[in-house]
Structures are given as C-alpha cells and as structure tokens.
PDB file of N, CA and C in Angstrom:
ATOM      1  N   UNK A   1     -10.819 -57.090 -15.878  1.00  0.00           N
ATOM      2  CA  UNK A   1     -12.024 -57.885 -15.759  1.00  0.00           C
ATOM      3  C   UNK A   1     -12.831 -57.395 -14.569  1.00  0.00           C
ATOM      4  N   UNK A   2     -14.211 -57.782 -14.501  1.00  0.00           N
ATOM      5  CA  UNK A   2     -15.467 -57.101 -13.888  1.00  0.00           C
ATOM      6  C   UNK A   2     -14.408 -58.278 -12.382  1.00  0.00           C
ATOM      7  N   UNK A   3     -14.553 -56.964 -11.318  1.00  0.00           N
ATOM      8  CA  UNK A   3     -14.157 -57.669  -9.638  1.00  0.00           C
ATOM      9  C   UNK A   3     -15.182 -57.009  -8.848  1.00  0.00           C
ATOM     10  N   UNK A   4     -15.759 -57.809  -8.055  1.00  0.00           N
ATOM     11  CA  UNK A   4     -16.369 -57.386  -7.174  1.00  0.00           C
ATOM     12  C   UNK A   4     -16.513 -57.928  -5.789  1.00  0.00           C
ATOM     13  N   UNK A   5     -16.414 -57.188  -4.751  1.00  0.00           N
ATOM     14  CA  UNK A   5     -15.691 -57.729  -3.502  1.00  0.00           C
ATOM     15  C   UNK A   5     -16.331 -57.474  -2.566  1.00  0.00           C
ATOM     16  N   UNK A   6     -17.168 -58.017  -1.494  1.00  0.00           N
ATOM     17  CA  UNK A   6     -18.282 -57.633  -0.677  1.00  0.00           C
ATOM     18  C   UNK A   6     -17.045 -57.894   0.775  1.00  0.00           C
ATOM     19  N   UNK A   7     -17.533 -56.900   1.217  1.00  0.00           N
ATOM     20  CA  UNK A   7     -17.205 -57.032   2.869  1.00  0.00           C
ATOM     21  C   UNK A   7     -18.045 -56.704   4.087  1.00  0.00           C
ATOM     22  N   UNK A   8     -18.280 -56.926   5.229  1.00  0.00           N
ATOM     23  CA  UNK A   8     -18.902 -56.630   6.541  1.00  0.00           C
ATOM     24  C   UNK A   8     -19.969 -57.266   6.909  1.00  0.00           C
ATOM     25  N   UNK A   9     -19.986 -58.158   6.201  1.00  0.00           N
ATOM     26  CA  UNK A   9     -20.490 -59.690   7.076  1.00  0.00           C
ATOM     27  C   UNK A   9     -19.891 -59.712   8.321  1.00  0.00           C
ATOM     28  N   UNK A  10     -21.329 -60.357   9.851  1.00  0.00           N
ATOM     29  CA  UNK A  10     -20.445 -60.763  10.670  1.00  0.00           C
ATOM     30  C   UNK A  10     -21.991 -61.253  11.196  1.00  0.00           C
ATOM     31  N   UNK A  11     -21.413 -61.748  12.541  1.00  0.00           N
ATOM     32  CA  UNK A  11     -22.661 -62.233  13.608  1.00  0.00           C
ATOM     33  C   UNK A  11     -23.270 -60.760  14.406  1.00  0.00           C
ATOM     34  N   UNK A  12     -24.617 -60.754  13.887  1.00  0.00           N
ATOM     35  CA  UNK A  12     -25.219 -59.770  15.021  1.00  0.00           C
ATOM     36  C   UNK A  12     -26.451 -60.273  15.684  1.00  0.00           C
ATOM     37  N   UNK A  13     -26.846 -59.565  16.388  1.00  0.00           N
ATOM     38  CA  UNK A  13     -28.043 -60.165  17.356  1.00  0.00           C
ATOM     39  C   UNK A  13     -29.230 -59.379  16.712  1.00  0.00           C
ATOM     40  N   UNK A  14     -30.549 -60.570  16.845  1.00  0.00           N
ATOM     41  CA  UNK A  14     -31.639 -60.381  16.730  1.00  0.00           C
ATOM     42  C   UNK A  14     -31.805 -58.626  16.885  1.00  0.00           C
ATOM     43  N   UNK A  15     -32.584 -57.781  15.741  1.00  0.00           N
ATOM     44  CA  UNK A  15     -32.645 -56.313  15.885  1.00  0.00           C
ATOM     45  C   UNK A  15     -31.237 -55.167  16.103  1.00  0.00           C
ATOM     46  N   UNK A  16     -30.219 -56.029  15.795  1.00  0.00           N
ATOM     47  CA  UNK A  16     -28.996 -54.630  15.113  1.00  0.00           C
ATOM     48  C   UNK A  16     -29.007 -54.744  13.950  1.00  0.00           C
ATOM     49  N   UNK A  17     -28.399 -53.875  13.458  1.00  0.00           N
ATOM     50  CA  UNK A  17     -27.386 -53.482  12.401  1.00  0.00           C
ATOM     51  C   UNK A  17     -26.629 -53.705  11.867  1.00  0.00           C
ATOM     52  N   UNK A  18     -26.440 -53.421  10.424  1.00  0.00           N
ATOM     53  CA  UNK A  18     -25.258 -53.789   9.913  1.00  0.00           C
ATOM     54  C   UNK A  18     -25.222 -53.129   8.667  1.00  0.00           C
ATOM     55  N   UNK A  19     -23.753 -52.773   8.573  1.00  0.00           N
ATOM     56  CA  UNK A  19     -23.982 -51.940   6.927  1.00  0.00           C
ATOM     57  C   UNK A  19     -22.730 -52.903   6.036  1.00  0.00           C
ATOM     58  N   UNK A  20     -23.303 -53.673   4.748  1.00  0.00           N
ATOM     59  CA  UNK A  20     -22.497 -54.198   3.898  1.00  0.00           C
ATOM     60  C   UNK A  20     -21.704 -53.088   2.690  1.00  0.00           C
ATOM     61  N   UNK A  21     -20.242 -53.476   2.703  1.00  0.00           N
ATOM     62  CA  UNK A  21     -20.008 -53.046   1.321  1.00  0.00           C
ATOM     63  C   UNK A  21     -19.851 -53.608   0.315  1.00  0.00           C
ATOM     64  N   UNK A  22     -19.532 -53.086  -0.447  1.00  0.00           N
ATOM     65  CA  UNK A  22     -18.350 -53.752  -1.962  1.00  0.00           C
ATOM     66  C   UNK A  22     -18.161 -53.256  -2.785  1.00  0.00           C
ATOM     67  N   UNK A  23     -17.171 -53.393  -3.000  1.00  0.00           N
ATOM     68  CA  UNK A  23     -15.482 -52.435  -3.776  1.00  0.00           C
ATOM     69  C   UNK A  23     -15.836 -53.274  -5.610  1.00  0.00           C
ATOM     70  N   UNK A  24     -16.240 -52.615  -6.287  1.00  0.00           N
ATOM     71  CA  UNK A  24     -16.092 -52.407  -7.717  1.00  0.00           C
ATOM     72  C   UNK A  24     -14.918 -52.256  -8.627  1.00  0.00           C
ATOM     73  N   UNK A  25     -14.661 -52.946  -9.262  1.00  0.00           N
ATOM     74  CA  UNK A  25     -13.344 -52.814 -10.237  1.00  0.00           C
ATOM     75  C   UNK A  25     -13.798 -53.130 -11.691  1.00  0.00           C
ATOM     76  N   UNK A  26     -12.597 -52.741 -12.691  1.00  0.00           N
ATOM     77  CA  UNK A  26     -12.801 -53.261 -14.055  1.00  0.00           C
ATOM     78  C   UNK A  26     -14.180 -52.887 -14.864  1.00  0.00           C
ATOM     79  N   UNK A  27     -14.321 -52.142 -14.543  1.00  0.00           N
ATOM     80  CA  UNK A  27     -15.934 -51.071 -15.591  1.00  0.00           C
ATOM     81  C   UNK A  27     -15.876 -50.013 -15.084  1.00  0.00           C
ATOM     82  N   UNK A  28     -16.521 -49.343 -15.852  1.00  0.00           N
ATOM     83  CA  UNK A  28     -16.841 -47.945 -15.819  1.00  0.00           C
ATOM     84  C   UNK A  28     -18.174 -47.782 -14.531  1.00  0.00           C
ATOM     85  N   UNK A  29     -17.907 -47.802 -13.591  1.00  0.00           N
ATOM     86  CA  UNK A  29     -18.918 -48.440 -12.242  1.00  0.00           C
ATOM     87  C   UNK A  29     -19.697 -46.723 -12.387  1.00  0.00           C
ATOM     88  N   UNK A  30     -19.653 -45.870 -12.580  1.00  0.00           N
ATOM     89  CA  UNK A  30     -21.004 -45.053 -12.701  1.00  0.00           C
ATOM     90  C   UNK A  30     -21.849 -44.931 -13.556  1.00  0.00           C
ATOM     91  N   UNK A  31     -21.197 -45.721 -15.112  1.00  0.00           N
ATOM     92  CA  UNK A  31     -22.183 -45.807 -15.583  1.00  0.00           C
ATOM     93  C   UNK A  31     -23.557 -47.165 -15.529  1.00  0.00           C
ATOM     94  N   UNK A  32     -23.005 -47.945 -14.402  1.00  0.00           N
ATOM     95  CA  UNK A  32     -24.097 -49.286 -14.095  1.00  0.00           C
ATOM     96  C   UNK A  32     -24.617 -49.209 -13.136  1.00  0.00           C
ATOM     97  N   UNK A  33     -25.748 -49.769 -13.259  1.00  0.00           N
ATOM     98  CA  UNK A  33     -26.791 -50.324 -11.874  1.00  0.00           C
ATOM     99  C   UNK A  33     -25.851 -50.690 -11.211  1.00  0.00           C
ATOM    100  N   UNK A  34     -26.824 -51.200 -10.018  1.00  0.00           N
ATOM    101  CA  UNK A  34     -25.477 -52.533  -8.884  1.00  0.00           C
ATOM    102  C   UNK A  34     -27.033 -53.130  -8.275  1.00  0.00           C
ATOM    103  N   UNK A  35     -26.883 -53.900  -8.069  1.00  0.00           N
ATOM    104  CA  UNK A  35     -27.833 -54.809  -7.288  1.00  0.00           C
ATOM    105  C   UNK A  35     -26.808 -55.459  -6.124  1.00  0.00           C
ATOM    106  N   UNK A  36     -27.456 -55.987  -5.134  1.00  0.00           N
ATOM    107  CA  UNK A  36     -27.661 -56.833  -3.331  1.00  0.00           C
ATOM    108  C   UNK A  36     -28.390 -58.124  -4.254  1.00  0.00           C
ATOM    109  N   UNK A  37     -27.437 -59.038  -3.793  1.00  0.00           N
ATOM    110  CA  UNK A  37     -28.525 -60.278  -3.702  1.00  0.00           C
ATOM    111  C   UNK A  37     -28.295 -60.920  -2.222  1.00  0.00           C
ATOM    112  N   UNK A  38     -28.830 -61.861  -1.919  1.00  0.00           N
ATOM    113  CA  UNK A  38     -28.642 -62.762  -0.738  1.00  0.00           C
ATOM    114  C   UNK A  38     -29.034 -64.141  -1.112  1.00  0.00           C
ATOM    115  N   UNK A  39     -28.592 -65.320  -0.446  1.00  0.00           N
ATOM    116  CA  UNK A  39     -28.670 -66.490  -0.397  1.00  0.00           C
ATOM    117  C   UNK A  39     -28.657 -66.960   0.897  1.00  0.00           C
ATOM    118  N   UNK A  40     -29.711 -67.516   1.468  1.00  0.00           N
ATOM    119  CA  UNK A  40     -30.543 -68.104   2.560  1.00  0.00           C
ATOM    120  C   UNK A  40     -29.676 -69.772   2.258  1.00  0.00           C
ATOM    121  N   UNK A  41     -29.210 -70.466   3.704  1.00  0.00           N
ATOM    122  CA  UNK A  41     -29.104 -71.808   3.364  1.00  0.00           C
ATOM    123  C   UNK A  41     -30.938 -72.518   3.200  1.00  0.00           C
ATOM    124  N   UNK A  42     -30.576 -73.463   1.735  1.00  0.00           N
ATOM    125  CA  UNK A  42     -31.187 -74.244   1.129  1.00  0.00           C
ATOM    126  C   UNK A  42     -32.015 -73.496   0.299  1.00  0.00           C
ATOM    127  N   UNK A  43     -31.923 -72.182   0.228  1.00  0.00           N
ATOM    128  CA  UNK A  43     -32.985 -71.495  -0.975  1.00  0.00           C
ATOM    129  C   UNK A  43     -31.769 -70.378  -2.012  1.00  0.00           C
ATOM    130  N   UNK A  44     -32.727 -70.348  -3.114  1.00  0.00           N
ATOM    131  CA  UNK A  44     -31.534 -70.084  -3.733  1.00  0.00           C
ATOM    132  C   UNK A  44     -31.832 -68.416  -3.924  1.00  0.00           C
ATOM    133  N   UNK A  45     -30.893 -67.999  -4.843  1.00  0.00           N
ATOM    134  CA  UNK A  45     -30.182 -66.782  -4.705  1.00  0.00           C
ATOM    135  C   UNK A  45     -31.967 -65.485  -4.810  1.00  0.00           C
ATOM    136  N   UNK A  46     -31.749 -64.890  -3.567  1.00  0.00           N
ATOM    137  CA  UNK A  46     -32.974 -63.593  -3.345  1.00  0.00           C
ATOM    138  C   UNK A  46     -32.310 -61.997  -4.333  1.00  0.00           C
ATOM    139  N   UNK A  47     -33.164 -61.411  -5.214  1.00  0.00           N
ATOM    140  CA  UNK A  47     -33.030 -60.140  -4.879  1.00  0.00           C
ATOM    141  C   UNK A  47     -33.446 -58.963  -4.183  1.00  0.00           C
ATOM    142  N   UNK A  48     -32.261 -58.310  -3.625  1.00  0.00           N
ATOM    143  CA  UNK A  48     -32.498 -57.475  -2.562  1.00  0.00           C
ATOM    144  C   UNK A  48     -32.827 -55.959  -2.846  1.00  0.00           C
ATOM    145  N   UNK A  49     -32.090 -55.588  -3.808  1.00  0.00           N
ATOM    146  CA  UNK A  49     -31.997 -54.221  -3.375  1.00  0.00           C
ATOM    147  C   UNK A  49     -31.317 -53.562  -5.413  1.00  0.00           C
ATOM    148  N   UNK A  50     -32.096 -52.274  -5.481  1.00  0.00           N
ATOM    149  CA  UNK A  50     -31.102 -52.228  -6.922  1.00  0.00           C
ATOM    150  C   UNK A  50     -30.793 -50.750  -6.593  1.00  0.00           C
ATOM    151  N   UNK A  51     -29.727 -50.440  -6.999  1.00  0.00           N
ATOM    152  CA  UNK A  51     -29.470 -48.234  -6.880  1.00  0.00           C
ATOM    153  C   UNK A  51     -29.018 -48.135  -8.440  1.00  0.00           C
ATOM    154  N   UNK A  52     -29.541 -46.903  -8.785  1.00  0.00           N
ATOM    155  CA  UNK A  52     -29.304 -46.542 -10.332  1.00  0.00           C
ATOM    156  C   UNK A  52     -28.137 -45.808 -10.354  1.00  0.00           C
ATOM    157  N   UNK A  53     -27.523 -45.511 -11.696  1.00  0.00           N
ATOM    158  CA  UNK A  53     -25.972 -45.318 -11.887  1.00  0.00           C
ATOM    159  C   UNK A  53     -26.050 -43.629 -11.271  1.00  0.00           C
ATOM    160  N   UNK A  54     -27.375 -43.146 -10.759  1.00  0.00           N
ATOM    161  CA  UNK A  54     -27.301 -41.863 -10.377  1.00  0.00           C
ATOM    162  C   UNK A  54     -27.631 -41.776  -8.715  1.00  0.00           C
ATOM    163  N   UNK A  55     -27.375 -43.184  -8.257  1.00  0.00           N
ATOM    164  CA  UNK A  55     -28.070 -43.462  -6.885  1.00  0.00           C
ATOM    165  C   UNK A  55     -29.074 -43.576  -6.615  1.00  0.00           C
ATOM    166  N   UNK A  56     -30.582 -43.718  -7.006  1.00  0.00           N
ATOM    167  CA  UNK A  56     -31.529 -44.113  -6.950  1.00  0.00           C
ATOM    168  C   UNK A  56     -31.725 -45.496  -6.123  1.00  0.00           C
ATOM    169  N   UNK A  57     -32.091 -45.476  -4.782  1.00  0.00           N
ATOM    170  CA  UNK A  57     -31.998 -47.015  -4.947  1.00  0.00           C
ATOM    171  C   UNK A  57     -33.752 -47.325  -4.474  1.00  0.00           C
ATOM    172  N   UNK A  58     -33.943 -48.729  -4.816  1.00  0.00           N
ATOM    173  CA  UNK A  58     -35.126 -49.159  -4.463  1.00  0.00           C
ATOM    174  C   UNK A  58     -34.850 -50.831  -4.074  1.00  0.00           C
ATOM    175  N   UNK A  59     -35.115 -51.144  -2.751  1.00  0.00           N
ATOM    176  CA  UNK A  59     -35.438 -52.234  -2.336  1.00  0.00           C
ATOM    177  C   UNK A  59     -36.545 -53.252  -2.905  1.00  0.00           C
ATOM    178  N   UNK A  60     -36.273 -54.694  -3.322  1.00  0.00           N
ATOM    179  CA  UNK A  60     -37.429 -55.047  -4.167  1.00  0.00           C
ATOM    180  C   UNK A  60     -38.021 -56.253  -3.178  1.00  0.00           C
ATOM    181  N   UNK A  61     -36.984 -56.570  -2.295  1.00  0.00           N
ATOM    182  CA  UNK A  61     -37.405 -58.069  -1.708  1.00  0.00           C
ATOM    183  C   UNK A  61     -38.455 -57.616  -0.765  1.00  0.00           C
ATOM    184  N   UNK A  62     -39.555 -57.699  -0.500  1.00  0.00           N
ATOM    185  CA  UNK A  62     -40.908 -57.537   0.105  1.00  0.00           C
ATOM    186  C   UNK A  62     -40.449 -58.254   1.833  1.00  0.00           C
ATOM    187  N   UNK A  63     -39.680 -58.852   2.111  1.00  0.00           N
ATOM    188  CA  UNK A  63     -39.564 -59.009   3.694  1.00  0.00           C
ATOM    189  C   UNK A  63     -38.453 -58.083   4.272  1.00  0.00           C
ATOM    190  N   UNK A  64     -37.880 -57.228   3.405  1.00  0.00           N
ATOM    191  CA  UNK A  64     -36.835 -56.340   3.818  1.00  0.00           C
ATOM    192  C   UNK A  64     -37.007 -54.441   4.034  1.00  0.00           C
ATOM    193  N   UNK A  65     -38.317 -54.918   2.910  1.00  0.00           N
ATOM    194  CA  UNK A  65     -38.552 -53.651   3.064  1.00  0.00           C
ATOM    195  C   UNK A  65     -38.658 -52.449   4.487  1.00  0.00           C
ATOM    196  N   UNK A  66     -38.100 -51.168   4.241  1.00  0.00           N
ATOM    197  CA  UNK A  66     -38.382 -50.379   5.176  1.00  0.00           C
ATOM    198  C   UNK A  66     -37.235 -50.712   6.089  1.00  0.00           C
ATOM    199  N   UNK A  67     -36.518 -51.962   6.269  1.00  0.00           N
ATOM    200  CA  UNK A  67     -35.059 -51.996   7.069  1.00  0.00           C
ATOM    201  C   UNK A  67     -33.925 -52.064   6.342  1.00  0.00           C
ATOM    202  N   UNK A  68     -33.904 -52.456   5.143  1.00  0.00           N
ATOM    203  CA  UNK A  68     -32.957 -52.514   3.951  1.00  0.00           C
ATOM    204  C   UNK A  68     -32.529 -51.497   3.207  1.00  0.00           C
ATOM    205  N   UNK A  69     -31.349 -50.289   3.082  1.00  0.00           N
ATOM    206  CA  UNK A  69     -31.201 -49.371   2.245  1.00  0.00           C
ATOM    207  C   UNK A  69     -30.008 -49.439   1.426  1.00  0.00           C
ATOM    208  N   UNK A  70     -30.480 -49.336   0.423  1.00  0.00           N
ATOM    209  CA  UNK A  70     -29.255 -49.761  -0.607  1.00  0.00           C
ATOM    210  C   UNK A  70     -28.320 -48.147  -0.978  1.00  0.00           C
ATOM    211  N   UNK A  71     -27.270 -48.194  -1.433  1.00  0.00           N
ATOM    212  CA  UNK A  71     -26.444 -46.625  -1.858  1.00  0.00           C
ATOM    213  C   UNK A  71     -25.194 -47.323  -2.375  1.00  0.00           C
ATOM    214  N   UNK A  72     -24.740 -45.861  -2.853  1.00  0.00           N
ATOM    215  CA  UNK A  72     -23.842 -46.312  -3.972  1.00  0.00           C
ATOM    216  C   UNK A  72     -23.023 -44.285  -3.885  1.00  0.00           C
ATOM    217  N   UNK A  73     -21.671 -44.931  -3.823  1.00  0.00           N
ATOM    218  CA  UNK A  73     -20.364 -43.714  -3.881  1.00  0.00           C
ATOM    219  C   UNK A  73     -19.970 -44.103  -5.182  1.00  0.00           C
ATOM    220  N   UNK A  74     -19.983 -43.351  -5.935  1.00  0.00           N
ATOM    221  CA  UNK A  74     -19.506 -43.401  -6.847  1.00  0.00           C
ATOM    222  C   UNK A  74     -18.062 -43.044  -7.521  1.00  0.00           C
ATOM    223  N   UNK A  75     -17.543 -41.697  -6.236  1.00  0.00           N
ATOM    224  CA  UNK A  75     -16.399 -41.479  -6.037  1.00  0.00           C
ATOM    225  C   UNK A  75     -15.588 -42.427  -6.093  1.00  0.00           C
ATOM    226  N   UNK A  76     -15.940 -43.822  -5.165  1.00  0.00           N
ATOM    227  CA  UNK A  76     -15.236 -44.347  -4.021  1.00  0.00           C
ATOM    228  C   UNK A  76     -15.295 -45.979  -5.161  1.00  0.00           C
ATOM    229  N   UNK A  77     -16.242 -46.019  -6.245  1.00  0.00           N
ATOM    230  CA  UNK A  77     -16.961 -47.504  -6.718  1.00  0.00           C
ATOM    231  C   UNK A  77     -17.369 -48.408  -5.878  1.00  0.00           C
ATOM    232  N   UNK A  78     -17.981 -47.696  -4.879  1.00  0.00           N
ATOM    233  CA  UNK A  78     -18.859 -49.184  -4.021  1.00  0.00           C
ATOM    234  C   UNK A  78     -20.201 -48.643  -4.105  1.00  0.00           C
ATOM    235  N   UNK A  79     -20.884 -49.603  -3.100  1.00  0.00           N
ATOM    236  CA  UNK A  79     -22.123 -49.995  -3.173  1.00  0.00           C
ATOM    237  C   UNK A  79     -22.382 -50.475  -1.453  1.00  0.00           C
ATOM    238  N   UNK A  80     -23.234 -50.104  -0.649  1.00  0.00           N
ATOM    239  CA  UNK A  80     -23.647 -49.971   0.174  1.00  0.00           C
ATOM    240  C   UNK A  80     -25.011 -51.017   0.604  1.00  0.00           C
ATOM    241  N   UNK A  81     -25.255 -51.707   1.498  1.00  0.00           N
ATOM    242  CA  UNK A  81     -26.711 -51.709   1.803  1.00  0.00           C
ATOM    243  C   UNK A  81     -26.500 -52.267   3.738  1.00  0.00           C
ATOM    244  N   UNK A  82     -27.529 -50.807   4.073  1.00  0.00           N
ATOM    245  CA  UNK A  82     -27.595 -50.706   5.474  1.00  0.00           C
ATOM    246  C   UNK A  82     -29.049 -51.734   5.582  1.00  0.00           C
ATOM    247  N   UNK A  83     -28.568 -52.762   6.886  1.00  0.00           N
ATOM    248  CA  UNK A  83     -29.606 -53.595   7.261  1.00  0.00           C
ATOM    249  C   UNK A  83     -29.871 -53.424   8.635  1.00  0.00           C
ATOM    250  N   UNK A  84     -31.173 -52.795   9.083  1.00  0.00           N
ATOM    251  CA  UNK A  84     -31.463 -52.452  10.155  1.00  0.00           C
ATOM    252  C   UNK A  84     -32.477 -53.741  10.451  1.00  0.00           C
ATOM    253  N   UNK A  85     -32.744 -53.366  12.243  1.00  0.00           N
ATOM    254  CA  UNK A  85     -34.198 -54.800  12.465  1.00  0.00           C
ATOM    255  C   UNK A  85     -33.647 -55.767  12.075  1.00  0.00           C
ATOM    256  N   UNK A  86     -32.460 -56.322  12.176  1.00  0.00           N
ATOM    257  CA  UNK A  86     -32.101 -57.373  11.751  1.00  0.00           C
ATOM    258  C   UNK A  86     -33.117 -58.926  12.325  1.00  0.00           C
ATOM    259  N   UNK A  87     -33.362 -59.947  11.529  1.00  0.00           N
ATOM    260  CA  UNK A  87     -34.313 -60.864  12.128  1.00  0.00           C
ATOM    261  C   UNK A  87     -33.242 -62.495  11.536  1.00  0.00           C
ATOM    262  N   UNK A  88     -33.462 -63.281  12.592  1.00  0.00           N
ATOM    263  CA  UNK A  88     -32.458 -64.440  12.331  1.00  0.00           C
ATOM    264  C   UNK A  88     -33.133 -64.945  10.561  1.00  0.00           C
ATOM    265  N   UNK A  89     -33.827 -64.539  10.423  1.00  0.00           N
ATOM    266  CA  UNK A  89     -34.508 -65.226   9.010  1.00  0.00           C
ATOM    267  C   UNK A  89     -33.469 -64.646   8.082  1.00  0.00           C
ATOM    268  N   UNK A  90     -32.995 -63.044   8.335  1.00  0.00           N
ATOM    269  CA  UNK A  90     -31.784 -62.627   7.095  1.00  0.00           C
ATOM    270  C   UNK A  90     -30.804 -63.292   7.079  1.00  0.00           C
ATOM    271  N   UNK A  91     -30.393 -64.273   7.897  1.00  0.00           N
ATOM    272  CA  UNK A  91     -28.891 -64.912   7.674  1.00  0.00           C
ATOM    273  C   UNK A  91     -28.962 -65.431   6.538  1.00  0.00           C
ATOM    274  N   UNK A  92     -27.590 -64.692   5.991  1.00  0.00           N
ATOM    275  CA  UNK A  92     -27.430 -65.248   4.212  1.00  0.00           C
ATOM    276  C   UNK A  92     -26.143 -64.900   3.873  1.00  0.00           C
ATOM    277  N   UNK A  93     -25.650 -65.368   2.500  1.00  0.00           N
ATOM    278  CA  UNK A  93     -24.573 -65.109   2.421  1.00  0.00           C
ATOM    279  C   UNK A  93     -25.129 -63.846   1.438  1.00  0.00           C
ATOM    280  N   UNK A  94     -24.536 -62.765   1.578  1.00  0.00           N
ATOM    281  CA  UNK A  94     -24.626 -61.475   0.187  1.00  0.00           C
ATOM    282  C   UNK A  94     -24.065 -61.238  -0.444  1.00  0.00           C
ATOM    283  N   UNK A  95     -24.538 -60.804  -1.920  1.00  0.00           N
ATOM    284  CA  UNK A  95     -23.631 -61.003  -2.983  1.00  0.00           C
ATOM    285  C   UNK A  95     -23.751 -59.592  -3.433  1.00  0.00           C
ATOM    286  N   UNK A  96     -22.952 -58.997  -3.968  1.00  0.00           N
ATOM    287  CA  UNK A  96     -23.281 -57.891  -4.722  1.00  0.00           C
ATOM    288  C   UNK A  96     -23.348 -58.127  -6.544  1.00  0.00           C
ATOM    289  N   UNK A  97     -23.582 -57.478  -6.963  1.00  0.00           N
ATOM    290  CA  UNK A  97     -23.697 -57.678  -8.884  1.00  0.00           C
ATOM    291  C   UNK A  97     -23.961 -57.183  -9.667  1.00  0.00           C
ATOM    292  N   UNK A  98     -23.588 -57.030 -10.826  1.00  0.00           N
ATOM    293  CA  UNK A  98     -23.614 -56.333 -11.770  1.00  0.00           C
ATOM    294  C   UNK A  98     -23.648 -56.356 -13.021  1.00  0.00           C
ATOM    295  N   UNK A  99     -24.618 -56.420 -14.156  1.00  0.00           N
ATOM    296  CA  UNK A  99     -24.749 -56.951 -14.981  1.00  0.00           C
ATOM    297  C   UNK A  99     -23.811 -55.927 -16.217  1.00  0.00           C
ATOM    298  N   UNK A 100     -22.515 -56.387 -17.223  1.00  0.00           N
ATOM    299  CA  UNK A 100     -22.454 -56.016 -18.068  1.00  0.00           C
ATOM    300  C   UNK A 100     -21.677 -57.157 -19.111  1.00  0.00           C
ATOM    301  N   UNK A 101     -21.375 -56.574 -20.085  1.00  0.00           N
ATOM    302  CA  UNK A 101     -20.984 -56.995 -21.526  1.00  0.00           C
ATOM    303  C   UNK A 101     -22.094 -58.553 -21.607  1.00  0.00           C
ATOM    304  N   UNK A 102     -23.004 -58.361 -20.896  1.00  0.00           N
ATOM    305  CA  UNK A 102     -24.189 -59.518 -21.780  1.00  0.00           C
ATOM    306  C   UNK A 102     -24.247 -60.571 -20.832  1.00  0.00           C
ATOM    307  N   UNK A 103     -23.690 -60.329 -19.484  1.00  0.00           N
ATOM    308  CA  UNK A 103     -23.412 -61.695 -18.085  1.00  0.00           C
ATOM    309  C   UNK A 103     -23.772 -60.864 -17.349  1.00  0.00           C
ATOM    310  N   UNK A 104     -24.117 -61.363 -16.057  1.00  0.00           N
ATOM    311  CA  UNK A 104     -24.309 -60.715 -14.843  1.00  0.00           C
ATOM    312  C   UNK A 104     -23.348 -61.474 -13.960  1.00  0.00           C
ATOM    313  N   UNK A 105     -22.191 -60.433 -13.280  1.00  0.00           N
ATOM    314  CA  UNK A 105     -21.118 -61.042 -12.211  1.00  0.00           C
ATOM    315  C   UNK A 105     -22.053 -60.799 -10.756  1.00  0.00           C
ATOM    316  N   UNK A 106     -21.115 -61.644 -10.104  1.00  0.00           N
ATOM    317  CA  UNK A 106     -21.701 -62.116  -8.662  1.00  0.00           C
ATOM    318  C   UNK A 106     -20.279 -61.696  -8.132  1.00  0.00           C
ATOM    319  N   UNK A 107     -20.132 -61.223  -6.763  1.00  0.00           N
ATOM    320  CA  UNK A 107     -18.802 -61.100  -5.994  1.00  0.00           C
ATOM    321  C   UNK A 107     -18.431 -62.635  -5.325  1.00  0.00           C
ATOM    322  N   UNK A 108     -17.992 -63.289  -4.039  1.00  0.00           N
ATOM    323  CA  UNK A 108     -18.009 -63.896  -3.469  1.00  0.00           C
ATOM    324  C   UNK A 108     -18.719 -64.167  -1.944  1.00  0.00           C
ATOM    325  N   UNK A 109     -19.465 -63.030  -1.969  1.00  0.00           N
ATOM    326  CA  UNK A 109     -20.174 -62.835  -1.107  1.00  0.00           C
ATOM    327  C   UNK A 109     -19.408 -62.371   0.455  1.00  0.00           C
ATOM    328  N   UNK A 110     -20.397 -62.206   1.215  1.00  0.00           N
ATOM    329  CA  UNK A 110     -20.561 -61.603   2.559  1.00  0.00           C
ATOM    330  C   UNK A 110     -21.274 -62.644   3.645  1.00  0.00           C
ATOM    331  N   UNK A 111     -21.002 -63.283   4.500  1.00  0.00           N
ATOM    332  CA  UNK A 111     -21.817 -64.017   5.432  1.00  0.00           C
ATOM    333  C   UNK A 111     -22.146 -62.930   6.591  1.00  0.00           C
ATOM    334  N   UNK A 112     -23.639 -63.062   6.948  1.00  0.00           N
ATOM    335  CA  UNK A 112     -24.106 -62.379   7.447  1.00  0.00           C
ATOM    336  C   UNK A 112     -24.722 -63.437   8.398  1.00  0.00           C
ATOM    337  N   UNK A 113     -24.582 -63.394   9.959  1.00  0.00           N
ATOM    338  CA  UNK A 113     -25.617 -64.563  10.944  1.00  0.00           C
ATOM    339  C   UNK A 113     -26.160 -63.573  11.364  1.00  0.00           C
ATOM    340  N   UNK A 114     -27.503 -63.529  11.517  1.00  0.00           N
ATOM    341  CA  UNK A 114     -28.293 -63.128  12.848  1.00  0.00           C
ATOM    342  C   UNK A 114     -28.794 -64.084  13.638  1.00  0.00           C
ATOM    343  N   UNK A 115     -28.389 -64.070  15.040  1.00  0.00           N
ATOM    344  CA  UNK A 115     -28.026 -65.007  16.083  1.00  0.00           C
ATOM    345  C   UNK A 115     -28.390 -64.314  17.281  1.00  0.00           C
ATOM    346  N   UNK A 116     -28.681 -65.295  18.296  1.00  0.00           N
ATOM    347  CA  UNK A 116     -28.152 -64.862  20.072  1.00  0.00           C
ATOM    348  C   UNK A 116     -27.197 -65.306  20.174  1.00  0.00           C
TER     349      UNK A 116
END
C-alpha cells in the first residue's frame, strides 16, 4: 500500500532554512508526480510545490515563491522541498502526496515552527 513519510520538521528562526523530506513506498514512485502541501493552524490544507516523474519541479503557492524548491531522487524514492527566508507565517504542518489508483494519499506530515 501507497506510504508516505515526511521528515525534518523542526523550530527555526525567522529567515533560516530548512530542507523537508519524504520516503515513498508501495508504487512505482518514478513513474508519479509528488506534490508539498502545508497546513497553516485554522486554514486548511495549501498547495505548495509539484516535481514531475522526470524532476521538473514548479512551486505554485504565490507567497513561497522564489524561497521554496521542490526535488525529487528517484534513486532514493523521496521528495525534497528546500525552504529558504523562512517567515513565522510558514509555520505549518507538511504533507507530502501523491495521487494514484483514483485517491490522492497524504503522509502524516512534518511540523515546521518559524519562531524566535
């Protein structure tokens, strides 16, 4: 069955860094997209970021742009997205996902604070 497992959530300060992963199981993970989502407390689920089964990626969420880069190992079945300029407004939980056999799975996400 479709697993998907986000890791490297943590607390960073206003303007670092951070690079999320997540580990892919149960499909044929080069032949699918992968999308980033995020979830802001009290708003519901954002999309972030999509990379094509050949790595292509393109950021879609319009307040991320230009600090947000999405990637994808295909070797490895993960999925990547480096968040630079971090601003306390990104605190969210992140999901990674992937749409096949006719559902789109969600992982369990990543908590991400940007904080002092």
């Amino acid at each position: 069955q479709v697993q998907l497992v986000e890791s490297g959530g943590s607390l960073v300060q206003p303007g670092g860094s951070l690079t999320l992963s997540c580990a892919a199981s149960g499909f044929t993970f080069r032949y699918y997209e992968m999308y980033w989502y995020r979830q802001r407390a009290g708003n519901e689920r954002e999309y972030v970021a999509i990379v094509s089964d050949s790595g292509i990626g393109t950021t879609t969420l319009e307040s991320v742009k230009g600090r947000f880069t999405i990637s994808r190992d295909n070797a490895k079945n993960e999925i990547y997205l480096q968040m630079n300029s971090l601003k306390p407004d990104d605190t969210a939980v992140y999901y990674c996902s992937v749409y096949s056999e006719g559902r789109r799975y969600f992982g369990k996400g990543t908590l991400v604070t940007v904080s002092c």
